[in-house]
N, C-alpha and C. Protein backbone atom coordinates (compact mmCIF):
# COMPACT_ATOMS: atom_id res chain seq x y z
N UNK A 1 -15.78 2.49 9.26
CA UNK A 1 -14.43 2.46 8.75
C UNK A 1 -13.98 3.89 8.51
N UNK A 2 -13.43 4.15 8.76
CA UNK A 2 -12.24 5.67 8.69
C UNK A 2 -11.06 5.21 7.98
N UNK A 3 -10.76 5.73 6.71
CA UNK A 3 -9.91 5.86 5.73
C UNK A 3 -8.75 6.83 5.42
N UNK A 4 -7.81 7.09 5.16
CA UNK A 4 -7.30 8.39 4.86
C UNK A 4 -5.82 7.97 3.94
N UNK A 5 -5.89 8.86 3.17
CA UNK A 5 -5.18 8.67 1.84
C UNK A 5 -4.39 10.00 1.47
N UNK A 6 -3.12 9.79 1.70
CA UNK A 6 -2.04 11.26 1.66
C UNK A 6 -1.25 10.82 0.62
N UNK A 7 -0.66 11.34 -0.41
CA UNK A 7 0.49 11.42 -1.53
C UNK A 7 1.28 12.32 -0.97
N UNK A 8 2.63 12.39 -0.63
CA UNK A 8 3.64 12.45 -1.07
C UNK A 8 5.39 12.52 -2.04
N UNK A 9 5.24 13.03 -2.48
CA UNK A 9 6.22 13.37 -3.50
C UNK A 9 5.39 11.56 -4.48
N UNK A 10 6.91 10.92 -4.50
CA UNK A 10 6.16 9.19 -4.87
C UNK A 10 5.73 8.32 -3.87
N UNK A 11 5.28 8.83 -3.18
CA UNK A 11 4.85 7.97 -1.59
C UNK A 11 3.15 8.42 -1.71
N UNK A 12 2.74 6.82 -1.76
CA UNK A 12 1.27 6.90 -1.32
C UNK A 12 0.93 6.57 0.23
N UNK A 13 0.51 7.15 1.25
CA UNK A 13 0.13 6.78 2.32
C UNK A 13 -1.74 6.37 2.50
N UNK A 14 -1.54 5.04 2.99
CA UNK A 14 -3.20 5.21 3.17
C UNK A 14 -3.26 4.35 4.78
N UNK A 15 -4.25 5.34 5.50
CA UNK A 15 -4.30 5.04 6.54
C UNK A 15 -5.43 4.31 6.97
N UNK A 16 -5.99 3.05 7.27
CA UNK A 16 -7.31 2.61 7.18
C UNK A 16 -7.47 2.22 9.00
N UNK A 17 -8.48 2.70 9.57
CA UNK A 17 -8.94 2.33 10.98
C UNK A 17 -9.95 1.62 10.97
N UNK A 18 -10.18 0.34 11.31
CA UNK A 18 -11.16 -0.45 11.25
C UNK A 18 -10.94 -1.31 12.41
N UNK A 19 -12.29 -2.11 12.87
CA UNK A 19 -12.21 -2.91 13.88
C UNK A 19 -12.28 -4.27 13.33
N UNK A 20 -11.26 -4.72 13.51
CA UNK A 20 -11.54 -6.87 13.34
C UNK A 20 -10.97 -6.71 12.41
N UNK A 21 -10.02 -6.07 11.55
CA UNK A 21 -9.67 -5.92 10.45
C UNK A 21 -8.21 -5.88 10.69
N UNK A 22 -7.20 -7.02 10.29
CA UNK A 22 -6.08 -7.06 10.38
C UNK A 22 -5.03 -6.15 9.57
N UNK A 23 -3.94 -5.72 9.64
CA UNK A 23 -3.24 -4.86 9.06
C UNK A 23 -2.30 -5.84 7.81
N UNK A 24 -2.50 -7.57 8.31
CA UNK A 24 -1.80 -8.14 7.30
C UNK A 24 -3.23 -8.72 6.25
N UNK A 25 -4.02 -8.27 6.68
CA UNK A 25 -5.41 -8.78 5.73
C UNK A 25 -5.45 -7.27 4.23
N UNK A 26 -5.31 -5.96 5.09
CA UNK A 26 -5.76 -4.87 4.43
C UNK A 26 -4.00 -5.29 3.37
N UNK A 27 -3.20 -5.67 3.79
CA UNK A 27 -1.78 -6.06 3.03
C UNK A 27 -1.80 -6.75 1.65
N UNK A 28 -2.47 -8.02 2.40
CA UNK A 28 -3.32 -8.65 1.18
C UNK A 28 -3.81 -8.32 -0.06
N UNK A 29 -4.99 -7.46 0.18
CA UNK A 29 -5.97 -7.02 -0.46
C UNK A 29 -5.35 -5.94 -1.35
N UNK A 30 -4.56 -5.06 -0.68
CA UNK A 30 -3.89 -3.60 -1.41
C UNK A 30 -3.02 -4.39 -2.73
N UNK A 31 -1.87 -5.91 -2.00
CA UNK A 31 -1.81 -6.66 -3.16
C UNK A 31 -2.26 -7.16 -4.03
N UNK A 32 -3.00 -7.92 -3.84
CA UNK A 32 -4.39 -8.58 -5.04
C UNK A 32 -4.72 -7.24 -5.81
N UNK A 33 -5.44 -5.58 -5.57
CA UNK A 33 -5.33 -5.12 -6.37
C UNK A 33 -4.46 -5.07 -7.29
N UNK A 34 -3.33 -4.46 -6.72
CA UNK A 34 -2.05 -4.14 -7.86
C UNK A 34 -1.71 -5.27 -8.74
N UNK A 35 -2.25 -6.64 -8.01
CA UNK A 35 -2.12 -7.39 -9.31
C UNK A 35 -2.78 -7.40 -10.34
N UNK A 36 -3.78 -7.47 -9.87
CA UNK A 36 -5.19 -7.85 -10.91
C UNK A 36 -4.94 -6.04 -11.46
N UNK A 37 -4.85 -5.07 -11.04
CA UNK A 37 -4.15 -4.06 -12.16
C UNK A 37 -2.75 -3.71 -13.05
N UNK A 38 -2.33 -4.76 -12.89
CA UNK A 38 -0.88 -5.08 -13.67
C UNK A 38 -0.38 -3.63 -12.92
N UNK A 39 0.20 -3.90 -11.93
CA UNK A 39 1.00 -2.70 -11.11
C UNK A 39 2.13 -3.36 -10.18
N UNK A 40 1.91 -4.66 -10.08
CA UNK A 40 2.57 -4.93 -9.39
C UNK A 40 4.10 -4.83 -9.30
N UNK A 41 4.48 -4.58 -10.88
CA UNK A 41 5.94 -4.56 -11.01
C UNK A 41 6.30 -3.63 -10.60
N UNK A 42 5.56 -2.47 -10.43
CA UNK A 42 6.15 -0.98 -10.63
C UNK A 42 6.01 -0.42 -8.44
N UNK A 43 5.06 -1.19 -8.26
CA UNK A 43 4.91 -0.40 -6.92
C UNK A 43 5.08 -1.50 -6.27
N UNK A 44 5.77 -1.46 -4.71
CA UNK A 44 5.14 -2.18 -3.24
C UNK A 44 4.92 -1.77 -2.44
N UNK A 45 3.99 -2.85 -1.52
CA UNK A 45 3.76 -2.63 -0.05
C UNK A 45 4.52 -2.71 1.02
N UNK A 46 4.63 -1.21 1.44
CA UNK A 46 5.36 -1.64 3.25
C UNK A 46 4.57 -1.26 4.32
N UNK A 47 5.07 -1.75 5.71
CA UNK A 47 4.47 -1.24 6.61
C UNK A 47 5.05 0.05 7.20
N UNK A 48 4.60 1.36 7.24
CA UNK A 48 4.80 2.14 7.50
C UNK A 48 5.27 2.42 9.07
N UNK A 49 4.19 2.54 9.84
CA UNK A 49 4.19 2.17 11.43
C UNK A 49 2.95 1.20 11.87
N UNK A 50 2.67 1.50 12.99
CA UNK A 50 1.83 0.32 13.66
C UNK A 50 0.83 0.33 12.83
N UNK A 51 -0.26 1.53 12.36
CA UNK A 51 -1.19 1.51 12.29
C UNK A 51 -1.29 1.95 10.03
N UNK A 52 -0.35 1.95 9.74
CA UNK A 52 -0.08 2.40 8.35
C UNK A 52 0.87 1.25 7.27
N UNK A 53 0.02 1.76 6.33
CA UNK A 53 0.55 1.03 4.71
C UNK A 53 0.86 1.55 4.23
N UNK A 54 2.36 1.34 3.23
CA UNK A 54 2.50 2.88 2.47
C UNK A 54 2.99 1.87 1.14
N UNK A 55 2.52 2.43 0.19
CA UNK A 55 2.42 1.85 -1.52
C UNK A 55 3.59 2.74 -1.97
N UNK A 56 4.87 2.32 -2.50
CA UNK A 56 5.65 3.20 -2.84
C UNK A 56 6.24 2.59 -4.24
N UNK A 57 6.58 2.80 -4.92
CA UNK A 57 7.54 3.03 -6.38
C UNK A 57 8.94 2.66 -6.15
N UNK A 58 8.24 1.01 -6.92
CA UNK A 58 10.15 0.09 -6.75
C UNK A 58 10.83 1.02 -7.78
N UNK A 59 12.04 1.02 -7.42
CA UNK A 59 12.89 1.52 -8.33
C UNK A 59 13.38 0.44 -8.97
N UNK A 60 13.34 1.09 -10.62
CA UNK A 60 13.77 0.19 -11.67
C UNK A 60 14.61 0.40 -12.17
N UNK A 61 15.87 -0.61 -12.44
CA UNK A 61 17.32 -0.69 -12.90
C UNK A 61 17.48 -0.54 -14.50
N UNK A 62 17.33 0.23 -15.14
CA UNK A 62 17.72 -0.05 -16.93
C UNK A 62 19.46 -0.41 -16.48
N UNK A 63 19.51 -1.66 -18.41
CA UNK A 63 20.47 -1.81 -18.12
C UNK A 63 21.04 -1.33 -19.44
């Protein structure tokens, strides 16, 4: 497995290369963390390009 993990200003990029390993499985999983770490409110998952996930910082509305 080959990994790679870049920050950006509030942009997390993590790049994971694996074989047999789906890009909506690693989707999954990046979710289930942020839940089970109470994060979920604050960050989501997108797909970056073909081969990338990028964890970024919902923006939150005060009212």
């Amino acid at each position: 497995m080959n990994a790679e993990i870049a920050i950006e200003s509030q942009i997390i990029n993590a790049t994971i290369e694996t074989e047999g390993t789906s890009k909506k499985y690693m989707r999954l999983i990046v979710k289930k963390f942020l839940h089970k770490s109470e994060l979920k409110e604050y960050y989501r998952v997108l797909s970056d390009n073909k081969d990338t996930l990028k964890i970024k910082e919902k923006k939150i509305y005060e009212e």
